[in-house]
Protein backbone atom coordinates (compact mmCIF):
# COMPACT_ATOMS: atom_id res chain seq x y z
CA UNK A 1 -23.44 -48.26 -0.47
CA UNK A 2 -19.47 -47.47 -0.63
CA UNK A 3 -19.36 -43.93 0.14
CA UNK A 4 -16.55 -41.47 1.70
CA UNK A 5 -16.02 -37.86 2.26
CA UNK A 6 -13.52 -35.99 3.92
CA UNK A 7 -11.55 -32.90 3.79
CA UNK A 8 -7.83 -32.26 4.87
CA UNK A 9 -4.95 -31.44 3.35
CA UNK A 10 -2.05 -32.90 0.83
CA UNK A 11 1.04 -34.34 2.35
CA UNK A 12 2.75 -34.25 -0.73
CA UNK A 13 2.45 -33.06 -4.15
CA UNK A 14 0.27 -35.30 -6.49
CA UNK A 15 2.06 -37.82 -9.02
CA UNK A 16 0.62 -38.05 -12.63
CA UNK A 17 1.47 -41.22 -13.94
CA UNK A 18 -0.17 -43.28 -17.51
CA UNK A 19 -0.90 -46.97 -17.31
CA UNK A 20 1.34 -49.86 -19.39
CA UNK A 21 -0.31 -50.69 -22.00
CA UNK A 22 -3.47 -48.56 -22.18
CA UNK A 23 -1.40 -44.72 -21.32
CA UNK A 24 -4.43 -43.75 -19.54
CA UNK A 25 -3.85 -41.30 -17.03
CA UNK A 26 -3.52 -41.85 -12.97
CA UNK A 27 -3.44 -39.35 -10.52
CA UNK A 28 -2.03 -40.12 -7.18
CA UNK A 29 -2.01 -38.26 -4.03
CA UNK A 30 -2.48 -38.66 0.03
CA UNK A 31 -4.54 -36.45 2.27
CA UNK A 32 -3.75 -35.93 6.08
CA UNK A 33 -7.42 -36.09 7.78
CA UNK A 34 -7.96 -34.58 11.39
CA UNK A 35 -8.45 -37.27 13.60
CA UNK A 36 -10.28 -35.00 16.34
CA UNK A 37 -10.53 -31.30 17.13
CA UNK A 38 -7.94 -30.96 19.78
CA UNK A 39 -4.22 -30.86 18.24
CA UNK A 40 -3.00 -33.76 19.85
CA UNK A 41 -5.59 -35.90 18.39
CA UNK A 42 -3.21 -37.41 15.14
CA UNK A 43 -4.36 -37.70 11.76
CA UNK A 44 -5.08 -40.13 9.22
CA UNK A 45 -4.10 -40.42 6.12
CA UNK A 46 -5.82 -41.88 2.76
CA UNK A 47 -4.09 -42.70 -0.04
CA UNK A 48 -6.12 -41.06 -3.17
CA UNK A 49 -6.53 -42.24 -7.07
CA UNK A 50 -8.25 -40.71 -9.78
CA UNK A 51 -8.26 -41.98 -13.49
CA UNK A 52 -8.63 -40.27 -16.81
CA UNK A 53 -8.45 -36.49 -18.06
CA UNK A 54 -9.67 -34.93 -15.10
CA UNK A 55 -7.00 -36.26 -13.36
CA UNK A 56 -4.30 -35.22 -15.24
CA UNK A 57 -6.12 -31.88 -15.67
CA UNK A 58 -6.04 -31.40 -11.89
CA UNK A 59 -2.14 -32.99 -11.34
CA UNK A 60 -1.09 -29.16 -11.74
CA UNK A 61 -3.41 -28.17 -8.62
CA UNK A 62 -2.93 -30.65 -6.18
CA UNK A 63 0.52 -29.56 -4.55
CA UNK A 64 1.53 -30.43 -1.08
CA UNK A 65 -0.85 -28.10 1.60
CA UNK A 66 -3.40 -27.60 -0.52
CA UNK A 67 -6.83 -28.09 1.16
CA UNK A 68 -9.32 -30.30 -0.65
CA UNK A 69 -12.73 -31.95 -0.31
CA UNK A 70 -12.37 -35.65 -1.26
CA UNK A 71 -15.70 -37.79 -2.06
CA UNK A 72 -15.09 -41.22 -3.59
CA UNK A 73 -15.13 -45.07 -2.50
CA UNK A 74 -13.38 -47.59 -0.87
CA UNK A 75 -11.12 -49.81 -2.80
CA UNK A 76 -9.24 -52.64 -0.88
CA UNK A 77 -6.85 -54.73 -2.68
CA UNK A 78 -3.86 -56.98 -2.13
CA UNK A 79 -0.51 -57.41 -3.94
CA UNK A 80 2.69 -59.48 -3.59
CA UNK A 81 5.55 -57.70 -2.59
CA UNK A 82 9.30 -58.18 -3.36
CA UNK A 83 9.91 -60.47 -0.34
CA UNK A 84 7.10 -62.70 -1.53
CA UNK A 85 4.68 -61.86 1.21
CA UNK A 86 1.25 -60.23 0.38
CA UNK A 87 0.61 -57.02 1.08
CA UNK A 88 -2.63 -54.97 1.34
CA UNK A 89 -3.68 -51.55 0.23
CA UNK A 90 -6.89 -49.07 0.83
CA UNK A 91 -7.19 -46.61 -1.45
CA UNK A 92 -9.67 -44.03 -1.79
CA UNK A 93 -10.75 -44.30 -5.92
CA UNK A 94 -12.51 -40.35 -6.26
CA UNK A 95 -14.81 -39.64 -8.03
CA UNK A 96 -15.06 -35.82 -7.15
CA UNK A 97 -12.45 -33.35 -5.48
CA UNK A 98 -13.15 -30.13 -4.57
CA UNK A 99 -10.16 -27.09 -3.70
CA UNK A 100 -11.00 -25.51 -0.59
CA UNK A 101 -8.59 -22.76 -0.98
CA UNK A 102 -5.29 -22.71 -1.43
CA UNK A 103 -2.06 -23.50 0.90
CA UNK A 104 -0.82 -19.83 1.17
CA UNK A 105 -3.70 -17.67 2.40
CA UNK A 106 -6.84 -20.65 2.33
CA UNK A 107 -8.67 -18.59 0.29
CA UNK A 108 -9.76 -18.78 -3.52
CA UNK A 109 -9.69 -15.04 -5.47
CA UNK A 110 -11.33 -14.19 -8.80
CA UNK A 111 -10.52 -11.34 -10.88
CA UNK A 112 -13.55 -9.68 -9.77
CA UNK A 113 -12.49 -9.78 -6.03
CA UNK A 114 -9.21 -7.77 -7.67
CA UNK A 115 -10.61 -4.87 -9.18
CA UNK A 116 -10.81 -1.20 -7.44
CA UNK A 117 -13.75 -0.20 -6.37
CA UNK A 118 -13.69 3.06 -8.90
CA UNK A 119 -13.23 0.86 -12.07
CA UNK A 120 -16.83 -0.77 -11.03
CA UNK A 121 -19.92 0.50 -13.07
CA UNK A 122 -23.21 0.59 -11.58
CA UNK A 123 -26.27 -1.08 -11.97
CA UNK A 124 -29.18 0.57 -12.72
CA UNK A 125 -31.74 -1.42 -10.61
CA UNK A 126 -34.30 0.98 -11.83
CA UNK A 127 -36.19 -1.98 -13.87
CA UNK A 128 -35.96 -4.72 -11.41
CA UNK A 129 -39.90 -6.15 -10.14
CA UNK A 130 -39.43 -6.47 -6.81
């Protein structure tokens, strides 16, 4: 089984980009992981990729700081570079991505959340069996 999760937080904003060839859509982005809990500890980093509509639907969200919850696989690969000598990648290909919040406050708000208390009609529980 090829399985990762991890939460952390976008270095930079994601980059939307569409394939030669096919114009299918590629999302791009890199999340700094915690290494440890103490602040010294360093973080990693994993280098993100998600292909298709969703990605491109969710280009607009992932902007550098926002928290996220990453769950994909492993991808190793290999390429030659300009100087002729072959270089490796790991990339994390996702197949879900959660927000957990958002860079400003870390928190997600609704409408609902928004709306004075006096504007709110009540329920008449009344009818309810237990």
């Amino acid at each position: 089984m090829n399985k990762i999760i991890f939460n952390g937080n976008l270095g930079k904003d994601s980059e939307l980009i569409f394939a030669a060839g096919t114009g299918k859509a590629v999302l791009k982005w890199s999340v700094a992981v915690k290494k440890g809990y103490k602040k010294d500890d360093g973080v990693n980093w994993f280098n993100c990729v998600m292909f298709g509509e969703r990605g491109e639907k969710l280009a607009q969200y992932l902007v550098k700081g926002t928290k996220v919850i990453v769950e994909g696989s492993l991808q190793l690969g290999s390429y030659e570079g300009n100087d002729g000598t072959k270089k490796y990648t790991t990339d994390i290909f996702v197949n879900d991505v959660e927000l957990d919040g958002n860079k400003k406050d870390n928190s997600v708000t609704t409408s609902q959340e928004n709306k004075d208390i006096s504007e709110i009609t009540p329920i008449d529980d009344g009818d309810i069996p237990f």
